[in-house]
N, C-alpha and C. Protein backbone atom coordinates (compact mmCIF):
# COMPACT_ATOMS: atom_id res chain seq x y z
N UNK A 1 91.08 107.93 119.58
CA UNK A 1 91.78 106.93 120.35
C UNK A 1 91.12 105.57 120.19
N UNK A 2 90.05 105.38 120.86
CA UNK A 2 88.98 104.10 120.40
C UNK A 2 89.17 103.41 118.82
N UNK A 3 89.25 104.45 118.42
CA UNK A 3 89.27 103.53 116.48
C UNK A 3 90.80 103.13 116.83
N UNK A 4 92.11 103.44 116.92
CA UNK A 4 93.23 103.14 116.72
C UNK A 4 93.61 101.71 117.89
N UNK A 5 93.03 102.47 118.86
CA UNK A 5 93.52 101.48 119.95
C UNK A 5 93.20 99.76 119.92
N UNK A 6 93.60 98.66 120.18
CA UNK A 6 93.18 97.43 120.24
C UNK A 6 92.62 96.91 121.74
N UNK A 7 92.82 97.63 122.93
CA UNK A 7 91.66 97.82 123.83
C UNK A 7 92.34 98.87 124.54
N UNK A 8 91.54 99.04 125.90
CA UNK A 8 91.66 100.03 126.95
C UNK A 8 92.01 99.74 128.09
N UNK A 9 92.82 100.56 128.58
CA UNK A 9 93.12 100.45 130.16
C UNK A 9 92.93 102.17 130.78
N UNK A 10 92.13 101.49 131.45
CA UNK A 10 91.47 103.63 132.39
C UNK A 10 91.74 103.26 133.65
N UNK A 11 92.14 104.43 134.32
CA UNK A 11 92.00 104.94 135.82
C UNK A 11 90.63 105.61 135.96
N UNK A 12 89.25 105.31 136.82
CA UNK A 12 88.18 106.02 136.76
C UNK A 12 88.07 106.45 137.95
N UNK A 13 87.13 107.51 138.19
CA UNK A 13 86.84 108.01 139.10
C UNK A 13 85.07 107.47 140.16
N UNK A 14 84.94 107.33 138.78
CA UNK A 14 83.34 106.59 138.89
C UNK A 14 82.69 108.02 138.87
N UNK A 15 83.26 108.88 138.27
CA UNK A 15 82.51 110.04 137.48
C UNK A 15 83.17 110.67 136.57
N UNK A 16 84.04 110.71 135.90
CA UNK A 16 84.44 111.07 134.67
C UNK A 16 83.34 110.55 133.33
N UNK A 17 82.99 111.66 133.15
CA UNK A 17 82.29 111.32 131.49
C UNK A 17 83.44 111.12 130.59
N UNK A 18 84.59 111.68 131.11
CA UNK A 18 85.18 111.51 129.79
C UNK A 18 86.07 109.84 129.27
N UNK A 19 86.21 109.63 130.69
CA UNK A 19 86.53 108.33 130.86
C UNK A 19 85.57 107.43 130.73
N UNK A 20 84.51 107.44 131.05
CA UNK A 20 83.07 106.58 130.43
C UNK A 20 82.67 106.83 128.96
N UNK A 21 82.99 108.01 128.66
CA UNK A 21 82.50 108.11 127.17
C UNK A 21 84.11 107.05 126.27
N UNK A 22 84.73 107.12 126.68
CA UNK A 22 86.30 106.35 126.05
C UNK A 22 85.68 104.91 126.21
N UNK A 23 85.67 104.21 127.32
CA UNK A 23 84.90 103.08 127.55
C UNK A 23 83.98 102.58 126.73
N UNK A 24 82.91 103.33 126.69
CA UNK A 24 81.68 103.20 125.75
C UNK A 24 82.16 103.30 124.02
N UNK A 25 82.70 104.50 123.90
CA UNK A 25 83.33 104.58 122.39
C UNK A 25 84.07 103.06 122.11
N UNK A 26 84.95 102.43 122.85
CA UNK A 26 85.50 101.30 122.63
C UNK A 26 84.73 100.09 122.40
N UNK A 27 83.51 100.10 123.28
CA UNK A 27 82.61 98.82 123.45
C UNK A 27 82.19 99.39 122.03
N UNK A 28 81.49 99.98 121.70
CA UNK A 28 80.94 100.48 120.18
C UNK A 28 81.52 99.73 119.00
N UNK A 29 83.07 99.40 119.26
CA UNK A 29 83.68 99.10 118.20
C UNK A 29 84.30 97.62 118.32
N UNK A 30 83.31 97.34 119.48
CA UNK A 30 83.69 95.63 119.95
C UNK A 30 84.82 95.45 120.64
N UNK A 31 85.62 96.32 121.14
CA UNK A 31 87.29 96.44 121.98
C UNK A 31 86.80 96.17 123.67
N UNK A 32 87.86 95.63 124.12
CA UNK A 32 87.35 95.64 125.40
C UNK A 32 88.57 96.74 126.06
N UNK A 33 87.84 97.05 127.56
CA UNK A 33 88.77 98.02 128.54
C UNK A 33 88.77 97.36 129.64
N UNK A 34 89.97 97.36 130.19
CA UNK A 34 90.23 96.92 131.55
C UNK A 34 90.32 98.31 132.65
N UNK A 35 89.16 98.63 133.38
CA UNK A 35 89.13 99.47 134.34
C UNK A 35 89.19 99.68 135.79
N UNK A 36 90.52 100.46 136.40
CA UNK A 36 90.90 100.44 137.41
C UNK A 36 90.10 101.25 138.00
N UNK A 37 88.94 100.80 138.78
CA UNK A 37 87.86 101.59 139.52
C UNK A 37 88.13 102.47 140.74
N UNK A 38 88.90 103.40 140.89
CA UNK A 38 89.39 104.26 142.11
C UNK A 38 89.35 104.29 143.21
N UNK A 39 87.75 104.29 143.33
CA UNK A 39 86.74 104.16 144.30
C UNK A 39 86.62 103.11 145.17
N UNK A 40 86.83 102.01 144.47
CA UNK A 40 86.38 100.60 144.92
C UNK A 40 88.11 99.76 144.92
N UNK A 41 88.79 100.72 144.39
CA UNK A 41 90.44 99.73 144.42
C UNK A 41 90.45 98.57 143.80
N UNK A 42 89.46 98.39 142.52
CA UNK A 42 89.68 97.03 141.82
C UNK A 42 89.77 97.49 140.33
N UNK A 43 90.26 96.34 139.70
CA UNK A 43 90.19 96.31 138.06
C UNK A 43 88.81 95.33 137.65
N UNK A 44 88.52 96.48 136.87
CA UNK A 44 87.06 95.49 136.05
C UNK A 44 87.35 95.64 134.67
N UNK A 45 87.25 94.18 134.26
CA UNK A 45 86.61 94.29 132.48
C UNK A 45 85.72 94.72 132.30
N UNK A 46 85.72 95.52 131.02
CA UNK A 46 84.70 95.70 130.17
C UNK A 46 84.61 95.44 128.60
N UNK A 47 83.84 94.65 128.83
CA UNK A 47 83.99 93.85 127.43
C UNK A 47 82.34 93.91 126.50
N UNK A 48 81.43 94.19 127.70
CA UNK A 48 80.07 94.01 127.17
C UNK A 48 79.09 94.90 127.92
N UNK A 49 78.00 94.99 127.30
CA UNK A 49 77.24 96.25 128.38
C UNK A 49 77.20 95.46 129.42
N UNK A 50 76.37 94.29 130.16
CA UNK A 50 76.55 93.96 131.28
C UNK A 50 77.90 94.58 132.12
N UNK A 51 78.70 94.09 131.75
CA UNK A 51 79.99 94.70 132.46
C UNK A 51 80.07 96.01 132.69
N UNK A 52 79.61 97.05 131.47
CA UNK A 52 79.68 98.48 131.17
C UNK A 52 78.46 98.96 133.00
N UNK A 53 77.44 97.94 133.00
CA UNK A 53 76.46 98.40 133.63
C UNK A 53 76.82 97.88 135.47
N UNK A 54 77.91 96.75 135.47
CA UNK A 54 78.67 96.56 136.77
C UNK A 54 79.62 98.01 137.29
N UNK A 55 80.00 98.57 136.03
CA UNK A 55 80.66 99.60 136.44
C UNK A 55 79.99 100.66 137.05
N UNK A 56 78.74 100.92 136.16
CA UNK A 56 77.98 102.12 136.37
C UNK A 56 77.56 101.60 137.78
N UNK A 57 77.41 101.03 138.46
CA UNK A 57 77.29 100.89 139.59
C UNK A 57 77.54 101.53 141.02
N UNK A 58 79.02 101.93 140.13
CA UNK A 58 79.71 102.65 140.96
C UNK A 58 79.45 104.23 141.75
N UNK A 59 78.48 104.62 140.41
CA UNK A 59 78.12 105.97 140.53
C UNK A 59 77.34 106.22 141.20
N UNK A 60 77.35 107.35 141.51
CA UNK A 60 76.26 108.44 142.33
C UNK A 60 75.25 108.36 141.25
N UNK A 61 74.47 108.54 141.88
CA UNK A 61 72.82 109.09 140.76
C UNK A 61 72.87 110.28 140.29
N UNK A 62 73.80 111.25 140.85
CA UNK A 62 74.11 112.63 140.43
C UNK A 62 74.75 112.50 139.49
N UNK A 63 76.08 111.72 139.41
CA UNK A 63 76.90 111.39 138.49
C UNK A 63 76.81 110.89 137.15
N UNK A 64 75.55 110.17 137.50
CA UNK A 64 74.83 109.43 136.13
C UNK A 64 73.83 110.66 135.61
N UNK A 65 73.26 111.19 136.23
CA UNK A 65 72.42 112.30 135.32
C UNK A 65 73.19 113.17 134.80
N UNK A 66 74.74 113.30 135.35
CA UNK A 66 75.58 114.36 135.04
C UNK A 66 76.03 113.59 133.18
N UNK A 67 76.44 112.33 133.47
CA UNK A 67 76.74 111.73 132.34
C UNK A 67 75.63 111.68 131.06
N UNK A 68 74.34 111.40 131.96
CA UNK A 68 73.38 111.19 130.56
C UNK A 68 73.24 113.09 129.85
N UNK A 69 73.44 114.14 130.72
CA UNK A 69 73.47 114.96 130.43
C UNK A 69 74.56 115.33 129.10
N UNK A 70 75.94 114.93 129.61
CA UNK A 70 76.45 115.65 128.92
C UNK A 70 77.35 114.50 127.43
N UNK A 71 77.21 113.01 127.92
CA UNK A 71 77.42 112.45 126.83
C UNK A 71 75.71 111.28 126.57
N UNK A 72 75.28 111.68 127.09
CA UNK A 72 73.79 110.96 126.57
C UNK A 72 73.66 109.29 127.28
N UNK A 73 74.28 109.32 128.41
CA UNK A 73 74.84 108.23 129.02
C UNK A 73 73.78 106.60 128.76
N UNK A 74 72.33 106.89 128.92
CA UNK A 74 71.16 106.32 128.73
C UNK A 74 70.93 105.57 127.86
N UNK A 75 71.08 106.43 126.51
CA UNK A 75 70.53 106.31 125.22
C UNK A 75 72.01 105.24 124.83
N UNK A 76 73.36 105.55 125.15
CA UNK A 76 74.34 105.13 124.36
C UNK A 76 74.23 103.67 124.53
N UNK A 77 73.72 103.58 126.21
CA UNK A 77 73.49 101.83 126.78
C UNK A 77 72.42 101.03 125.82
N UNK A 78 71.61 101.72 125.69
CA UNK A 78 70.60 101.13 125.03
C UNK A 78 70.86 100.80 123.64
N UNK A 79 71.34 101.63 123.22
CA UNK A 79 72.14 101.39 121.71
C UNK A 79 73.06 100.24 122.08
N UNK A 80 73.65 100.64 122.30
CA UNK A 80 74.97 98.44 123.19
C UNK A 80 74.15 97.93 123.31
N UNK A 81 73.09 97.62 124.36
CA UNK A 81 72.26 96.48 123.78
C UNK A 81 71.16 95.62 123.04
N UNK A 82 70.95 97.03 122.26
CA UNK A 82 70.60 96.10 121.14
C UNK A 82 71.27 96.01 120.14
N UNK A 83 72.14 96.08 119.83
CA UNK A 83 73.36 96.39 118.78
C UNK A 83 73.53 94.62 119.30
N UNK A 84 74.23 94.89 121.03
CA UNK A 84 74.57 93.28 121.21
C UNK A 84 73.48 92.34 120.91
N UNK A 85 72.19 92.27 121.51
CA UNK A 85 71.17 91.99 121.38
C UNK A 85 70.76 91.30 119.29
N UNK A 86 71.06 91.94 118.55
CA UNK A 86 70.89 91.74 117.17
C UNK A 86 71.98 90.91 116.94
N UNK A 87 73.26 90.87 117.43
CA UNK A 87 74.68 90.21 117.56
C UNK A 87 74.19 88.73 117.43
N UNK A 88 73.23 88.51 118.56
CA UNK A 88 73.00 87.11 119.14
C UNK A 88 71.62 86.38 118.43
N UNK A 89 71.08 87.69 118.19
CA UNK A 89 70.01 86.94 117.55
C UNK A 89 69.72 87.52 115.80
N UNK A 90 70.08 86.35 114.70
CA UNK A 90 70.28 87.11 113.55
C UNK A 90 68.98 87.56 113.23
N UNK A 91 68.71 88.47 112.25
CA UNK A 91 67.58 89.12 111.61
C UNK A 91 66.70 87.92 110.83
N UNK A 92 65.30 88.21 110.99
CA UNK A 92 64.61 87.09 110.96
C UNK A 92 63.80 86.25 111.55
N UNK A 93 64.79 86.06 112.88
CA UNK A 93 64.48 85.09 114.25
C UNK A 93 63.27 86.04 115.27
């Protein structure tokens, strides 16, 4: 879905991995998602990890270990920013 799509629009729960892993797969490929947060009754962009990390906000701490568990939730952030991070600053600097 992520490779085809030109961005995202989710309904979240503020615990779906599978809906965070869609999110994340999209940011990966530079797409942004517009996410209707359930929980909280608002729409958030996501366009950048900052944003990715306004969302995670949302979660339980259970929810987030549930995520780093089962899609590596941690590691994928950290990869976004330095991926973004190298974006901004070219090789060299």
């Amino acid at each position: 879905m992520a490779e085809m799509a030109d961005m995202g629009l989710m309904i979240w729960d503020a615990e779906s991995t599978g809906t965070l892993g869609n999110i994340i797969e999209l940011l990966m490929r530079k797409k942004q998602s517009t996410v209707f947060v359930n929980k909280a009754r608002l729409f958030k962009d996501v366009a950048n990890v900052k944003q990715l990390e306004e969302i995670l906000s949302f979660m339980s701490e259970a929810a987030k270990e549930k995520g780093n568990k089962k899609i590596k939730l941690f590691s994928r952030i950290e990869s976004l920013k330095h991926e973004q991070l190298m974006f901004v600053m070219p090789m060299g600097h």
